[in-house]
C-alpha atoms as a PDB file:
ATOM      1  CA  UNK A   1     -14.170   5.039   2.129  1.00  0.00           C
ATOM      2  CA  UNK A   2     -12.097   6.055  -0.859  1.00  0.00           C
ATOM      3  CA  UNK A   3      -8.990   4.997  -2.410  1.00  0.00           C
ATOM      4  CA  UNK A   4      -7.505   7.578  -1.538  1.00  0.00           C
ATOM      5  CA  UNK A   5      -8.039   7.179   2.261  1.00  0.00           C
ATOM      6  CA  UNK A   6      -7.105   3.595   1.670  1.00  0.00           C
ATOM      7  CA  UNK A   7      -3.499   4.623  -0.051  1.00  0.00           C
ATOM      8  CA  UNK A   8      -2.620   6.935   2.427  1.00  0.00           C
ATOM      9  CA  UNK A   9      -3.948   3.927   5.714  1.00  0.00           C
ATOM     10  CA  UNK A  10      -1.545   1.596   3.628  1.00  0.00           C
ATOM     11  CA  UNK A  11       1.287   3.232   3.258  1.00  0.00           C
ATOM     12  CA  UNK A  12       1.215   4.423   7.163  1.00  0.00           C
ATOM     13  CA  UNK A  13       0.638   1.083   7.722  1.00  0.00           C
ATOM     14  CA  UNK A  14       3.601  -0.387   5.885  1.00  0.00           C
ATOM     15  CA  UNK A  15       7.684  -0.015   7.254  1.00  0.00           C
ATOM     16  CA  UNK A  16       9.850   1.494   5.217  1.00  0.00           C
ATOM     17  CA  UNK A  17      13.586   1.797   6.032  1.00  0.00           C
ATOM     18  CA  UNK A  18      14.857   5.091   6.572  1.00  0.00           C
ATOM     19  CA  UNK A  19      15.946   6.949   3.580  1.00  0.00           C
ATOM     20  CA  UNK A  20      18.755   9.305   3.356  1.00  0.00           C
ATOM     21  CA  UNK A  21      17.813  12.889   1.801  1.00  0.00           C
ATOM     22  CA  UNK A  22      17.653  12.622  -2.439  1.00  0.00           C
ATOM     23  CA  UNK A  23      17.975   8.707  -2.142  1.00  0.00           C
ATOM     24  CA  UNK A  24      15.935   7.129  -5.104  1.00  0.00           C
ATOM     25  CA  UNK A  25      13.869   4.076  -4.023  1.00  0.00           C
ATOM     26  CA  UNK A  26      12.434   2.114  -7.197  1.00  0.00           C
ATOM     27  CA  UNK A  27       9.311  -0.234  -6.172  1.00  0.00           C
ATOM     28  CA  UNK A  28       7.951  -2.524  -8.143  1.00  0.00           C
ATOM     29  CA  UNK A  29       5.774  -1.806 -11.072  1.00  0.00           C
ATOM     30  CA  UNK A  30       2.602  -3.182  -8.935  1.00  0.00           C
ATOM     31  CA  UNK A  31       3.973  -2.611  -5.610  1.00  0.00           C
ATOM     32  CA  UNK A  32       1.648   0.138  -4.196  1.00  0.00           C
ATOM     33  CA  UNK A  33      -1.394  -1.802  -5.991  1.00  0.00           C
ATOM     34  CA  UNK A  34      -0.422  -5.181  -4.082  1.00  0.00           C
ATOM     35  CA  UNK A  35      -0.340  -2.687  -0.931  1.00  0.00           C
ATOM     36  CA  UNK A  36      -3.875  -1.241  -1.361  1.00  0.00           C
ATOM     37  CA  UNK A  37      -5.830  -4.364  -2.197  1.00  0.00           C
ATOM     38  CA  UNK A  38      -4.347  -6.536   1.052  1.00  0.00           C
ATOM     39  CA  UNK A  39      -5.384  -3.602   2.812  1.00  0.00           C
ATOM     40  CA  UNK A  40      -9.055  -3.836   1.371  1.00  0.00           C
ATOM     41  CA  UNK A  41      -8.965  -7.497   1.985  1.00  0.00           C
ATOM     42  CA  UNK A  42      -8.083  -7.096   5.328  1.00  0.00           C
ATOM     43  CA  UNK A  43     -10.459  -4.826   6.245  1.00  0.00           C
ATOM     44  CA  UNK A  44     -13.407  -7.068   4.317  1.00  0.00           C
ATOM     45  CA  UNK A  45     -14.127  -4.761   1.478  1.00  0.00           C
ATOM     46  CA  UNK A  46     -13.614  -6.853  -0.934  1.00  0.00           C
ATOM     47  CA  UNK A  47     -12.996 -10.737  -1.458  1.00  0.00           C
ATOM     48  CA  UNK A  48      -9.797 -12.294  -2.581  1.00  0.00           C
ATOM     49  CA  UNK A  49     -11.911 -15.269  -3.764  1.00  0.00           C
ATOM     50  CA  UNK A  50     -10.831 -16.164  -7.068  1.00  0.00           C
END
């Protein structure tokens, strides 16, 4: 599986409120990162031993 499945089973994944058309939403610097490795610790592809 690649990162880039992984992005895209995140962000389907995660709720976002509904946006109005030309609204500008700023995350946070490291949101989408956060996103993708819970994902890959949830699904046992990696360890979030430290």
């Amino acid at each position: 599986m690649g990162l880039g499945y992984a992005s895209t089973a995140v962000t389907a994944a995660v709720t976002r409120p509904v946006r109005t058309q030309g609204e500008i939403i700023r995350d946070e610097p490291a949101a989408a990162a956060t996103r993708i490795v819970d994902y890959l610790v949830a699904e046992k592809l990696i360890s979030d031993q430290k």
